[in-house]
N, C-alpha and C. Protein backbone atom coordinates (compact mmCIF):
# COMPACT_ATOMS: atom_id res chain seq x y z
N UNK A 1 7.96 61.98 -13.93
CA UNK A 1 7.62 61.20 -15.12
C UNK A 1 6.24 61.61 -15.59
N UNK A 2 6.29 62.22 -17.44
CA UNK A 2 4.74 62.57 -17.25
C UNK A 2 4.65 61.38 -18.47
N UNK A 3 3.80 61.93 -19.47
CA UNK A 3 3.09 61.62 -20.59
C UNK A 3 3.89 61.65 -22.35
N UNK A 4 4.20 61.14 -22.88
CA UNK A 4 4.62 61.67 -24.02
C UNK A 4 3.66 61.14 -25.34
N UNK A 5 3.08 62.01 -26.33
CA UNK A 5 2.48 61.28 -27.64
C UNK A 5 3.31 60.82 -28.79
N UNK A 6 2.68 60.04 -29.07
CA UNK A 6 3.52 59.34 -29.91
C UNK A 6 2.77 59.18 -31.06
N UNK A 7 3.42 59.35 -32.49
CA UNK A 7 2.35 59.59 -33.88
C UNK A 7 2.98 58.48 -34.73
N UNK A 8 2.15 57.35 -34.80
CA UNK A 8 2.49 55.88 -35.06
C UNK A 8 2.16 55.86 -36.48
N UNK A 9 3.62 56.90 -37.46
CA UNK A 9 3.54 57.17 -38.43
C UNK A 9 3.84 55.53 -39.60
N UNK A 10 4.71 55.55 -38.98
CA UNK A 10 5.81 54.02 -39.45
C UNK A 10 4.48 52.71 -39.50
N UNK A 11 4.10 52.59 -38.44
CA UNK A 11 3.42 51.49 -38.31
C UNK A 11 2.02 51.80 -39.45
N UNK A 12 1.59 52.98 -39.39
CA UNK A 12 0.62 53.03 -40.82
C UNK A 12 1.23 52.72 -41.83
N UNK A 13 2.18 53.28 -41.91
CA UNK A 13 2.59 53.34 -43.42
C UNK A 13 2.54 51.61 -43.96
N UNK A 14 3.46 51.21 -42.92
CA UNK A 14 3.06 49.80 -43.08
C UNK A 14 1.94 48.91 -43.21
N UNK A 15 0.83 49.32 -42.18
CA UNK A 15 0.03 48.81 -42.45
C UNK A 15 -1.03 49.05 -43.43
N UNK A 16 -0.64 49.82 -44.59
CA UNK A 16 -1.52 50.37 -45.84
C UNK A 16 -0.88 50.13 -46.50
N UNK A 17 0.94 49.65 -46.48
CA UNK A 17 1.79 49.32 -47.48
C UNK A 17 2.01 50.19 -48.47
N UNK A 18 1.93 51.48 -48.00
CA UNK A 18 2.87 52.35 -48.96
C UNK A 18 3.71 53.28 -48.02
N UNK A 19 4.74 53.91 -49.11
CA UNK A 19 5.88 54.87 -48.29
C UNK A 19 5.16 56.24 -48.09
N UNK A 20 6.04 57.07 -47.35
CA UNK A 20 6.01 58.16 -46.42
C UNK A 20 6.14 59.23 -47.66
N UNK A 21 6.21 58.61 -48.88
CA UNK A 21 6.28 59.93 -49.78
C UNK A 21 4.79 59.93 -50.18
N UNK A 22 4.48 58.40 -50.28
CA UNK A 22 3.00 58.39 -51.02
C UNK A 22 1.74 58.66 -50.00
N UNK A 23 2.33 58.38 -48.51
CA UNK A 23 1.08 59.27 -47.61
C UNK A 23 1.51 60.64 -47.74
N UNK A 24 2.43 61.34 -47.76
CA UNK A 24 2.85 62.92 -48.47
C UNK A 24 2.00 62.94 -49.29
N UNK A 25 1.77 62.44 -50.83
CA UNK A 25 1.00 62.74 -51.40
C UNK A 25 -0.35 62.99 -51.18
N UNK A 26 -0.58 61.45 -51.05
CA UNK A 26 -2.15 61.53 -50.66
C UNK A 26 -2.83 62.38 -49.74
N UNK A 27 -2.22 62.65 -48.77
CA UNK A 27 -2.68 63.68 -47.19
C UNK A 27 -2.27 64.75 -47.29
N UNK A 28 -1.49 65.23 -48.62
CA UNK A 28 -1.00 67.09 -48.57
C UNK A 28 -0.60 67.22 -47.46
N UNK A 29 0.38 66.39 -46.91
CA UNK A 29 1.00 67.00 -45.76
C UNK A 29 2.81 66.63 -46.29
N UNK A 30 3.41 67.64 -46.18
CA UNK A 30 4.87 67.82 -46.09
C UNK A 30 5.34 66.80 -45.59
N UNK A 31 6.61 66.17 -46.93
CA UNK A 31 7.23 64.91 -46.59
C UNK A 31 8.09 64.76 -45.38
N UNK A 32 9.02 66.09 -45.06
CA UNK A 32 9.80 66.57 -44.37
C UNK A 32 8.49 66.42 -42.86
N UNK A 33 7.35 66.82 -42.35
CA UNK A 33 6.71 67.20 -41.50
C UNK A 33 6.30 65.31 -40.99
N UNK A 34 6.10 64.71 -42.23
CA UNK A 34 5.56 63.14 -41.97
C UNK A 34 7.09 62.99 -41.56
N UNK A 35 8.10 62.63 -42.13
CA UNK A 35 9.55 61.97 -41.10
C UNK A 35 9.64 62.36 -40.42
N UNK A 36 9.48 63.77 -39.67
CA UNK A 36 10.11 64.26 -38.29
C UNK A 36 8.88 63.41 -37.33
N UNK A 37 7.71 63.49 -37.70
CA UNK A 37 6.42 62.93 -36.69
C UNK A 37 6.78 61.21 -37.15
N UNK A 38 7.73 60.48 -37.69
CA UNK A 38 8.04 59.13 -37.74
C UNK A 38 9.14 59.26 -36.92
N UNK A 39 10.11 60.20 -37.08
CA UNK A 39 11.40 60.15 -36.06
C UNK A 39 11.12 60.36 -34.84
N UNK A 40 10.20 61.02 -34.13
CA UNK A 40 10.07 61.55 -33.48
C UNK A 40 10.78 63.06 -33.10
N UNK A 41 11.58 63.58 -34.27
CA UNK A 41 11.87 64.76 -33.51
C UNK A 41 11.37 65.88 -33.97
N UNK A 42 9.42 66.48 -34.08
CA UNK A 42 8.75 67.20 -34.04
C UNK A 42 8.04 67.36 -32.41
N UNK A 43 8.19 68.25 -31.52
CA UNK A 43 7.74 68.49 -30.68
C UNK A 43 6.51 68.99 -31.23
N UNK A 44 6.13 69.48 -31.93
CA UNK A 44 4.55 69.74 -31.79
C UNK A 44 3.62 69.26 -32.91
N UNK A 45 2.53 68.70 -32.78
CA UNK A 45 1.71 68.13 -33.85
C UNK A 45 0.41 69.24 -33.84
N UNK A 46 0.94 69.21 -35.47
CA UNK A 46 -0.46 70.18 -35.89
C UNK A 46 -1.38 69.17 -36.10
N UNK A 47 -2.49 69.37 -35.62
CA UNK A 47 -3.96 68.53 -35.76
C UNK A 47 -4.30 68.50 -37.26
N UNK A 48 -3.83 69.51 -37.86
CA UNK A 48 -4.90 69.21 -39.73
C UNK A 48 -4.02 68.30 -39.84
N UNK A 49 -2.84 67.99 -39.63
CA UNK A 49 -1.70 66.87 -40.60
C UNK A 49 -2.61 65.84 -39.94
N UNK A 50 -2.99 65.34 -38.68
CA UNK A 50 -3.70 64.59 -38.34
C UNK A 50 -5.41 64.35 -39.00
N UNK A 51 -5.66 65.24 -39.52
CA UNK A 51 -6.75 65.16 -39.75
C UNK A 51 -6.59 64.72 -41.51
N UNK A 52 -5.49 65.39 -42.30
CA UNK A 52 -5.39 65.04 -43.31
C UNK A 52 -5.33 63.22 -43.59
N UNK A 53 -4.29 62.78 -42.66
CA UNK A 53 -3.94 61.80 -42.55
C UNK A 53 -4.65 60.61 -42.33
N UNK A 54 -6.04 60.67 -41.32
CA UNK A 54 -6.94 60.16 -41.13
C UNK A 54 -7.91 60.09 -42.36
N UNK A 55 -7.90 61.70 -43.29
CA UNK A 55 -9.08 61.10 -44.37
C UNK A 55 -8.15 60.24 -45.39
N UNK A 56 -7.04 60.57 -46.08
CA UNK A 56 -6.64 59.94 -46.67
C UNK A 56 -6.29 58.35 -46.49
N UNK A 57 -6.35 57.78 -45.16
CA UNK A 57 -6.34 56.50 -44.83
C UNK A 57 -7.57 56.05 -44.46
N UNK A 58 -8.82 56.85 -44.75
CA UNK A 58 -9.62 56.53 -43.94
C UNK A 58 -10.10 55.59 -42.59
N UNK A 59 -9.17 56.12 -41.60
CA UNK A 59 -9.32 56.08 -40.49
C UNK A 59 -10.42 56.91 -39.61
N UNK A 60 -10.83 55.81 -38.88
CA UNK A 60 -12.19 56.71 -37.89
C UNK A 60 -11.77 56.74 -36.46
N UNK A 61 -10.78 56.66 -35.87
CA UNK A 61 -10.49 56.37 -34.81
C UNK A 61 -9.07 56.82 -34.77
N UNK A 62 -8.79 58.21 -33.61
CA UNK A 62 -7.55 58.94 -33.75
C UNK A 62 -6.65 57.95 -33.37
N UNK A 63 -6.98 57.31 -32.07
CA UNK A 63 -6.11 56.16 -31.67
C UNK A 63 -5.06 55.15 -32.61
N UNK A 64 -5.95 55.61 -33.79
CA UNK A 64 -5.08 54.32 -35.03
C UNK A 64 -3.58 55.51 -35.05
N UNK A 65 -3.63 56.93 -35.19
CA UNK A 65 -2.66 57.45 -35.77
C UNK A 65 -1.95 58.16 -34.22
N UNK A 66 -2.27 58.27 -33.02
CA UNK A 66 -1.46 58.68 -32.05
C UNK A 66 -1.84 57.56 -31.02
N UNK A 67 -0.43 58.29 -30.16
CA UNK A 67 -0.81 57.06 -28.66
C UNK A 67 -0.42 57.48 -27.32
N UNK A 68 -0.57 57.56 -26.24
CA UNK A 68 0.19 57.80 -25.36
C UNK A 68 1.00 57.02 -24.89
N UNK A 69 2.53 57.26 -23.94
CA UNK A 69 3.66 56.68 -23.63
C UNK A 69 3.92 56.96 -22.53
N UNK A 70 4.33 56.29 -21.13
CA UNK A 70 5.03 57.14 -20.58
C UNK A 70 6.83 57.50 -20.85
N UNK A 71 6.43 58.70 -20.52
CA UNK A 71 7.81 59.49 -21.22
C UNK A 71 8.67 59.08 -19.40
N UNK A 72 9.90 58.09 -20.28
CA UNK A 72 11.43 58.25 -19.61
C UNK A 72 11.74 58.75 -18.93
N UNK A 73 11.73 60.16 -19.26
CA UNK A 73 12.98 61.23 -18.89
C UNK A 73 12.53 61.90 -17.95
C-alpha cells in the first residue's frame, strides 16, 4: 500500500462556483486535461496546470489544489 495524489479539481470548482470550462478559461489549461485531473484518470500532473490554476484562483497554498491518499490497491 503506497501513496496516491489526488487533484481536488471538483471541490474548487465548487468552491469558486464556476464550471470546469470557465477554470479552462481562466487558467489556459485544456478542458479535456482539467476533467481527466477531476476524474481521476490522468496519471501524471504537469505542475504549470497546477501553477496556472493556483494564479487564476488565487490560491497560496498547493494543499488547496492537491492531496495525498492512501492508495487501495
Amino acid at each position: 500500500m503506497g501513496k496516491r495524489v489526488i487533484v481536488k479539481i471538483s471541490e474548487l470548482t465548487k468552491k469558486h462556483k464556476i464550471s470546469l470550462r470557465e477554470l479552462s478559461r481562466i487558467s489556459d489549461v485544456r478542458h479535456a486535461a482539467l476533467s481527466e485531473l477531476a476524474n481521476g484518470k490522468r496519471e501524471n500532473i504537469n505542475f504549470s496546470h497546477i501553477g496556472k490554476i493556483a494564479e487564476a484562483l488565487n490560491i497560496e497554498d498547493i494543499r488547496e489544489i492537491i492531496d495525498l491518499d492512501d492508495d487501495k490497491d
